[in-house]
PDB file of N, CA and C in Angstrom:
ATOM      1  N   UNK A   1      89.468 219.941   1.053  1.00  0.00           N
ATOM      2  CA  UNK A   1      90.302 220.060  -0.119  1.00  0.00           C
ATOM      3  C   UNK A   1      90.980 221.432  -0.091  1.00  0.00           C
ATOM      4  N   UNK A   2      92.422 221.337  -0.232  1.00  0.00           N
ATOM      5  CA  UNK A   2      92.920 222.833  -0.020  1.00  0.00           C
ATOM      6  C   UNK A   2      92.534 223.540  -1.239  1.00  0.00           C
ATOM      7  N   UNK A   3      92.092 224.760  -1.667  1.00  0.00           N
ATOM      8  CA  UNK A   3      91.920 225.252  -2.299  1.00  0.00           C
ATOM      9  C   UNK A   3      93.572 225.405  -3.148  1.00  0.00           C
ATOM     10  N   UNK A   4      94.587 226.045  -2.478  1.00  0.00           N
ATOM     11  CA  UNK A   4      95.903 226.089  -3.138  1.00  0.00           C
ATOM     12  C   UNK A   4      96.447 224.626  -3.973  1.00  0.00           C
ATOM     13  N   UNK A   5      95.944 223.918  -3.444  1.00  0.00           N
ATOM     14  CA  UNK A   5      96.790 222.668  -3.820  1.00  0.00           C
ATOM     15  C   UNK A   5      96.143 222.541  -5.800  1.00  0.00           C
ATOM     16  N   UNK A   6      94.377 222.652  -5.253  1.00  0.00           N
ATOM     17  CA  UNK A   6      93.920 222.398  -6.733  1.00  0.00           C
ATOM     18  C   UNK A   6      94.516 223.289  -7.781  1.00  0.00           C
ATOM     19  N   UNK A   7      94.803 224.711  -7.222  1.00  0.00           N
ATOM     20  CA  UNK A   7      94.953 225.497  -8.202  1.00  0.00           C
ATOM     21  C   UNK A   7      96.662 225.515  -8.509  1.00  0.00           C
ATOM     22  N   UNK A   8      97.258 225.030  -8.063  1.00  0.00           N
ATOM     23  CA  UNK A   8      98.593 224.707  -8.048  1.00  0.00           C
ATOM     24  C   UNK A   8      98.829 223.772  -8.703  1.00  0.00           C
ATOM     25  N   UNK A   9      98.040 222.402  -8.920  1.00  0.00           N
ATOM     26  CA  UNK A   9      98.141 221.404  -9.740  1.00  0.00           C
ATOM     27  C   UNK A   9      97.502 221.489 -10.921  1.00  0.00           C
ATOM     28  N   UNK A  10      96.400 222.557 -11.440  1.00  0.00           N
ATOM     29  CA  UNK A  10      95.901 223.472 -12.545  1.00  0.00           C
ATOM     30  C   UNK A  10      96.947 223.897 -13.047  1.00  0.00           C
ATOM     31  N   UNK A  11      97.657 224.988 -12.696  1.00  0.00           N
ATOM     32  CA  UNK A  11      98.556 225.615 -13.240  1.00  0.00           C
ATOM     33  C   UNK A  11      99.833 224.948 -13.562  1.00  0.00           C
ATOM     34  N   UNK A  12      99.811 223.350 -13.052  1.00  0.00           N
ATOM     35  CA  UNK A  12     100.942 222.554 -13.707  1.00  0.00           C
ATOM     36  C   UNK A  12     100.498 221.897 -14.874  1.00  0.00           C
ATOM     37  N   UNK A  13      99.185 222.110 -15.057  1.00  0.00           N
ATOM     38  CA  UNK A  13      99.217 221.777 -16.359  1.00  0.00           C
ATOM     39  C   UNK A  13      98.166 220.147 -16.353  1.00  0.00           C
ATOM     40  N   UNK A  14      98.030 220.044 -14.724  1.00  0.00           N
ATOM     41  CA  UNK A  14      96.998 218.649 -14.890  1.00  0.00           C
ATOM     42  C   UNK A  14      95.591 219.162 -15.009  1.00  0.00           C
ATOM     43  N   UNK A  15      95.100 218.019 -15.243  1.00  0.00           N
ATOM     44  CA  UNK A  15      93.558 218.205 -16.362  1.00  0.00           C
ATOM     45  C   UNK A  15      92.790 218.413 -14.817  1.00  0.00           C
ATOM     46  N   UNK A  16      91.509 218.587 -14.642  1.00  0.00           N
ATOM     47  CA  UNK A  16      90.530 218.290 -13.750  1.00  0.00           C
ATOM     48  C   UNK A  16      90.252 216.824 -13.840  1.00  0.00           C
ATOM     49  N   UNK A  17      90.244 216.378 -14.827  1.00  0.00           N
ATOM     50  CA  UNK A  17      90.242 214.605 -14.645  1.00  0.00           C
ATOM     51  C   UNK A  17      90.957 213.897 -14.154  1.00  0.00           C
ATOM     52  N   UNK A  18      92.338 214.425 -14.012  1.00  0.00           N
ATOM     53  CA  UNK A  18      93.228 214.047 -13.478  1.00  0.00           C
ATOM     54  C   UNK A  18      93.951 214.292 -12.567  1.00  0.00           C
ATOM     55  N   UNK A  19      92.832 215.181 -11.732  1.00  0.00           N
ATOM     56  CA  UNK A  19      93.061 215.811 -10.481  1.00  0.00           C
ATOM     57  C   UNK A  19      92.096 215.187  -9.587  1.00  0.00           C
ATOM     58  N   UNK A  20      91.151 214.299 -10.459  1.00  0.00           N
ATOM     59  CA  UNK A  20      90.259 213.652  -9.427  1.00  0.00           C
ATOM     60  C   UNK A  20      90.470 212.236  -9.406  1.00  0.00           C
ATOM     61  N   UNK A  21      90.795 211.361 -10.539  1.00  0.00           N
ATOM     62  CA  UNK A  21      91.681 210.746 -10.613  1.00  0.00           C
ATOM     63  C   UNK A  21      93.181 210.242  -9.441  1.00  0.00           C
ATOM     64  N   UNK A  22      93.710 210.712  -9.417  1.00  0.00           N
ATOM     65  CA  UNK A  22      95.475 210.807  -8.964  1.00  0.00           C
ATOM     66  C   UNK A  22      95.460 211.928  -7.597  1.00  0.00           C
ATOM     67  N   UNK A  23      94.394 212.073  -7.456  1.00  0.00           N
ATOM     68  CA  UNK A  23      95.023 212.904  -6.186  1.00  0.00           C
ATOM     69  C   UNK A  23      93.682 213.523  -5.431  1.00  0.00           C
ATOM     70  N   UNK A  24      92.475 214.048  -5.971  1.00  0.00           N
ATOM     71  CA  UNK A  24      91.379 214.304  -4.764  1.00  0.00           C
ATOM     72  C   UNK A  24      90.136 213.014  -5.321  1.00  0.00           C
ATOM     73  N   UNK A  25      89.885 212.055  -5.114  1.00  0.00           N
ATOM     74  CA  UNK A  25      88.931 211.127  -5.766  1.00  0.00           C
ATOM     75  C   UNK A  25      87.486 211.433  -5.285  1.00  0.00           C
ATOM     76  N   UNK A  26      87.521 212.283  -4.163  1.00  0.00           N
ATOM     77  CA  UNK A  26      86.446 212.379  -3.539  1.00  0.00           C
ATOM     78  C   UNK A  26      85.699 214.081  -4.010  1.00  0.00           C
ATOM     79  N   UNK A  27      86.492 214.382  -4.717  1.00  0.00           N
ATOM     80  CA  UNK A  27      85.926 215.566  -5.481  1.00  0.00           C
ATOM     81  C   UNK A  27      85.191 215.405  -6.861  1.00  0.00           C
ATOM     82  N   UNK A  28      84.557 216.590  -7.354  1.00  0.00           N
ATOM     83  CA  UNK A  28      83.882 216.371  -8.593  1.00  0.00           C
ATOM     84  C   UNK A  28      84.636 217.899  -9.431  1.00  0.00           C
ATOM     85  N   UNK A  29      84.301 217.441 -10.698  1.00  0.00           N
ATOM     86  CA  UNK A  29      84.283 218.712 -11.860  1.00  0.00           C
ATOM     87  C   UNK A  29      84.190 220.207 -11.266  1.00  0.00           C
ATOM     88  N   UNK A  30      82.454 220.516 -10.341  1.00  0.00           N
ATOM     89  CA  UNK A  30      82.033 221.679 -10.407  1.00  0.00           C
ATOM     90  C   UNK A  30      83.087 221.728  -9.083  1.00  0.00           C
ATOM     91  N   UNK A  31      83.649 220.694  -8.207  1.00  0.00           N
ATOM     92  CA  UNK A  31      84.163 221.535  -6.832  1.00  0.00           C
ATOM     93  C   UNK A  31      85.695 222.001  -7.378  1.00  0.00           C
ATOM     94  N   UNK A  32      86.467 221.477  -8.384  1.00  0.00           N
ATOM     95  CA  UNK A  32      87.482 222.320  -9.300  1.00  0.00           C
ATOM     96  C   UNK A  32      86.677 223.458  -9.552  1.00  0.00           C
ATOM     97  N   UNK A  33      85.744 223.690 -10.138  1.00  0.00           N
ATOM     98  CA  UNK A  33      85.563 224.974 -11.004  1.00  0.00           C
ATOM     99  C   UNK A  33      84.797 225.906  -9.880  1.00  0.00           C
ATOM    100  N   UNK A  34      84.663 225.530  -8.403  1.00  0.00           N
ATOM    101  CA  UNK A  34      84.143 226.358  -7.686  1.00  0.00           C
ATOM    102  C   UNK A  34      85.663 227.013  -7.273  1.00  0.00           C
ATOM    103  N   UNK A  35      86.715 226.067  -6.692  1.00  0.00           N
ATOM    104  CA  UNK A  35      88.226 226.274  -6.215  1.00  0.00           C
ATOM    105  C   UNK A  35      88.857 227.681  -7.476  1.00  0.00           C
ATOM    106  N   UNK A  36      88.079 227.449  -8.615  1.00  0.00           N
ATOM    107  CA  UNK A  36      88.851 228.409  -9.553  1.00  0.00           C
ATOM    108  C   UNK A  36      88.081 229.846  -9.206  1.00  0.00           C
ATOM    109  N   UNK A  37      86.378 229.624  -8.966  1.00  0.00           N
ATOM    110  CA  UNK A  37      85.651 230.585  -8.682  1.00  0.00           C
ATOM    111  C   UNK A  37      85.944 231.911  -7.684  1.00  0.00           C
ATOM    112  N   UNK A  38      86.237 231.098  -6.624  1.00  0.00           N
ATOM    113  CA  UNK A  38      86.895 231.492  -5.402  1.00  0.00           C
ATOM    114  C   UNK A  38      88.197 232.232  -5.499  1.00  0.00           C
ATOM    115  N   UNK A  39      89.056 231.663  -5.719  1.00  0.00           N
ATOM    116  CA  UNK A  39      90.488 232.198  -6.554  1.00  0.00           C
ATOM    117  C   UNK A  39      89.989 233.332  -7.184  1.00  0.00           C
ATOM    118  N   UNK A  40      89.254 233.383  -8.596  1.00  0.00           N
ATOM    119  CA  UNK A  40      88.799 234.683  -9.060  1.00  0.00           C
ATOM    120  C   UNK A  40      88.168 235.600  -8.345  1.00  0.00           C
ATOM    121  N   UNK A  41      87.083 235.373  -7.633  1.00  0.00           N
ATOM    122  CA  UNK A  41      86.482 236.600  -6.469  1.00  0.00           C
ATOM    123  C   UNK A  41      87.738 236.935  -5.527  1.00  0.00           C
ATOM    124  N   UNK A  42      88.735 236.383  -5.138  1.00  0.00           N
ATOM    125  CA  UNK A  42      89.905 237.028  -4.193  1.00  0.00           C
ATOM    126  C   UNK A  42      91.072 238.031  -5.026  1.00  0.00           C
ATOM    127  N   UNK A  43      90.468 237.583  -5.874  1.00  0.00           N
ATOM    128  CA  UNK A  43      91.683 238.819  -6.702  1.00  0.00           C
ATOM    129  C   UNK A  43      91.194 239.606  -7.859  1.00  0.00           C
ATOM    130  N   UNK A  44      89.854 239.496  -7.849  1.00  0.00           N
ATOM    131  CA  UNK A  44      89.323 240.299  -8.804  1.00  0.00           C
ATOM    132  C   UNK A  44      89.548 241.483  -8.816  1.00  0.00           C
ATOM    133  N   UNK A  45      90.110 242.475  -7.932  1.00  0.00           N
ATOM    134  CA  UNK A  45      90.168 244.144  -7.636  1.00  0.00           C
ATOM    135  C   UNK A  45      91.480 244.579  -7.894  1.00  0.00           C
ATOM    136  N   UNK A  46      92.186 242.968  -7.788  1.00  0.00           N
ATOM    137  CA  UNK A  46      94.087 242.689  -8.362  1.00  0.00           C
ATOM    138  C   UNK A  46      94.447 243.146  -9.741  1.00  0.00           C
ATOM    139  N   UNK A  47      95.317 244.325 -10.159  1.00  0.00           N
ATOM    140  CA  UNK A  47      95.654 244.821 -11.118  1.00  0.00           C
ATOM    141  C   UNK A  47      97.395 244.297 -11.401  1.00  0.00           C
ATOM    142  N   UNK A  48      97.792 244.150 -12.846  1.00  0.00           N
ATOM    143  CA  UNK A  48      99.266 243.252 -12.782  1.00  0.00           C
ATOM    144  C   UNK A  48      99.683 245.106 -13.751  1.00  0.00           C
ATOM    145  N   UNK A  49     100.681 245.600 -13.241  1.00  0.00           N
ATOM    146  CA  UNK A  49     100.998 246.314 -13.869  1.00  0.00           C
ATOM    147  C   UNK A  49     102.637 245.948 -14.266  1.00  0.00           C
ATOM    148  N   UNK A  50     103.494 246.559 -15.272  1.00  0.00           N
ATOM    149  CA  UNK A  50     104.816 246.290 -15.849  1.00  0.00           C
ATOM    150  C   UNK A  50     105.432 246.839 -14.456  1.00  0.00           C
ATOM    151  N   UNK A  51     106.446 246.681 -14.119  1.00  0.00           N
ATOM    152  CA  UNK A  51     107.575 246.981 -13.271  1.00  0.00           C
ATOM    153  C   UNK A  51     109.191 247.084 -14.820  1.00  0.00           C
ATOM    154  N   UNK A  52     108.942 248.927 -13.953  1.00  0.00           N
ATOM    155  CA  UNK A  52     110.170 249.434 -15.256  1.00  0.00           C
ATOM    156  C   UNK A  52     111.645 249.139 -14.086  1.00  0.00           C
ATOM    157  N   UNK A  53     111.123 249.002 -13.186  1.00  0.00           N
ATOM    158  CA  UNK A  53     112.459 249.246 -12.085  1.00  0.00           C
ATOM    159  C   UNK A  53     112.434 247.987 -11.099  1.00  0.00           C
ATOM    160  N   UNK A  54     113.355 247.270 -11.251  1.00  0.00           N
ATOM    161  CA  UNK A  54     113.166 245.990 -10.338  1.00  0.00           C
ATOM    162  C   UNK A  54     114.342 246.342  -8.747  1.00  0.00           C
ATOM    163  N   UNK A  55     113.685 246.566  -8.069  1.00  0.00           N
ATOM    164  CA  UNK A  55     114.681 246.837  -7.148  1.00  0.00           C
ATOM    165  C   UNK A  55     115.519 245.148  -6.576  1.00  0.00           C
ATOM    166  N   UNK A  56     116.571 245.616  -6.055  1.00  0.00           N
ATOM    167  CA  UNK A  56     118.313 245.267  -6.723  1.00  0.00           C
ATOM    168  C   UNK A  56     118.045 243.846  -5.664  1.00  0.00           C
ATOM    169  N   UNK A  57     117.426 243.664  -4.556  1.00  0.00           N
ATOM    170  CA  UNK A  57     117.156 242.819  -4.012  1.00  0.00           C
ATOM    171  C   UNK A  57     116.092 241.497  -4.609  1.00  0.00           C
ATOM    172  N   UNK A  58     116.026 241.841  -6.008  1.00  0.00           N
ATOM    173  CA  UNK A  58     114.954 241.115  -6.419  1.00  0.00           C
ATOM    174  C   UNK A  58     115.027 240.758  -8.033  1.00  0.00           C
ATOM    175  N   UNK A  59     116.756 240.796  -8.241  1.00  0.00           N
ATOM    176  CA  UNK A  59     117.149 240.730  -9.173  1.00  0.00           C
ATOM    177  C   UNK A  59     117.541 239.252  -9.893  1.00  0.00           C
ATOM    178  N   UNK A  60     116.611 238.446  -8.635  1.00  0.00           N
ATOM    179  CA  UNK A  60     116.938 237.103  -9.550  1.00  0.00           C
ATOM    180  C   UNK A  60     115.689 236.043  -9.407  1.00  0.00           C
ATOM    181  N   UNK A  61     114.905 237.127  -9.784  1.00  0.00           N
ATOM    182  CA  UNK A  61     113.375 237.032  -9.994  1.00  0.00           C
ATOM    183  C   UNK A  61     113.180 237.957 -11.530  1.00  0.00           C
ATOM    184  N   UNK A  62     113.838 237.633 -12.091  1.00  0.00           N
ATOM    185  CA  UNK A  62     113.856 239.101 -13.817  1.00  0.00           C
ATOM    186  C   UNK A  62     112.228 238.950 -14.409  1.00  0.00           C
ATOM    187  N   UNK A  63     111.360 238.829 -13.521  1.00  0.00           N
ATOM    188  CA  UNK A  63     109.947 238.772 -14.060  1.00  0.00           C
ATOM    189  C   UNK A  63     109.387 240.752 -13.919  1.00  0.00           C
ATOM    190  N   UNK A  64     108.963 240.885 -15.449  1.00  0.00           N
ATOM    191  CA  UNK A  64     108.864 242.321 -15.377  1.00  0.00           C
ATOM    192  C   UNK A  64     107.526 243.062 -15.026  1.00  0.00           C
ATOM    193  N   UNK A  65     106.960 242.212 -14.284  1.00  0.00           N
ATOM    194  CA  UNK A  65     105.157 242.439 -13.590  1.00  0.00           C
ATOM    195  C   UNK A  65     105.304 241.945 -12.286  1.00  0.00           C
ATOM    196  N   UNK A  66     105.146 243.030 -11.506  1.00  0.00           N
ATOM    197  CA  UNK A  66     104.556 242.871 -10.270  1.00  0.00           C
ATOM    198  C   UNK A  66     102.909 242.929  -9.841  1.00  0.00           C
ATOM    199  N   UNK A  67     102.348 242.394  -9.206  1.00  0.00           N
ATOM    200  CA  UNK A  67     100.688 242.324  -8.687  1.00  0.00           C
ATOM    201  C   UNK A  67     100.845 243.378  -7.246  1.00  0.00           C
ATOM    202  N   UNK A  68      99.879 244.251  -7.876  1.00  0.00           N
ATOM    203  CA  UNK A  68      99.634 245.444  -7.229  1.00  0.00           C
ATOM    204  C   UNK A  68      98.169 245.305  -6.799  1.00  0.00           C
ATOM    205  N   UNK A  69      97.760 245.750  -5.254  1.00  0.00           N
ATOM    206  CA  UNK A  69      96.397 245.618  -4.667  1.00  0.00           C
ATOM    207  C   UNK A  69      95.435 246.861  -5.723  1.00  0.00           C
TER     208      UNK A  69
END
């Protein structure tokens, strides 16, 4: 099970029921909430700070937070 895929179809807004359902059937509840686990231990040390200055190459992305290591 790709880990990206679950958390990609999370963040669209489908349920875990309906991620096992419609698309991994061979998964359960806790292997979603391990895929989220995982995700959190890889970026736990990940800080989102404001970006006051968007450099000019990246001006059609107007999101004012960049993810800094």
């Amino acid at each position: 099970m790709p880990v990206h895929m679950v958390l990609g179809l999370l963040s669209n807004g489908v349920t875990p029921e309906n991620i096992i359902r419609d698309y991994y059937e061979n998964i359960t509840k806790e292997d979603i909430l391990a895929c989220i686990r995982y995700a959190g231990s890889l970026v736990e040390e990940e800080e989102v700070h404001p970006n006051t200055q968007t450099p000019k190459h990246l001006t059609l992305f107007p999101s004012p937070f960049f993810l800094l290591p």
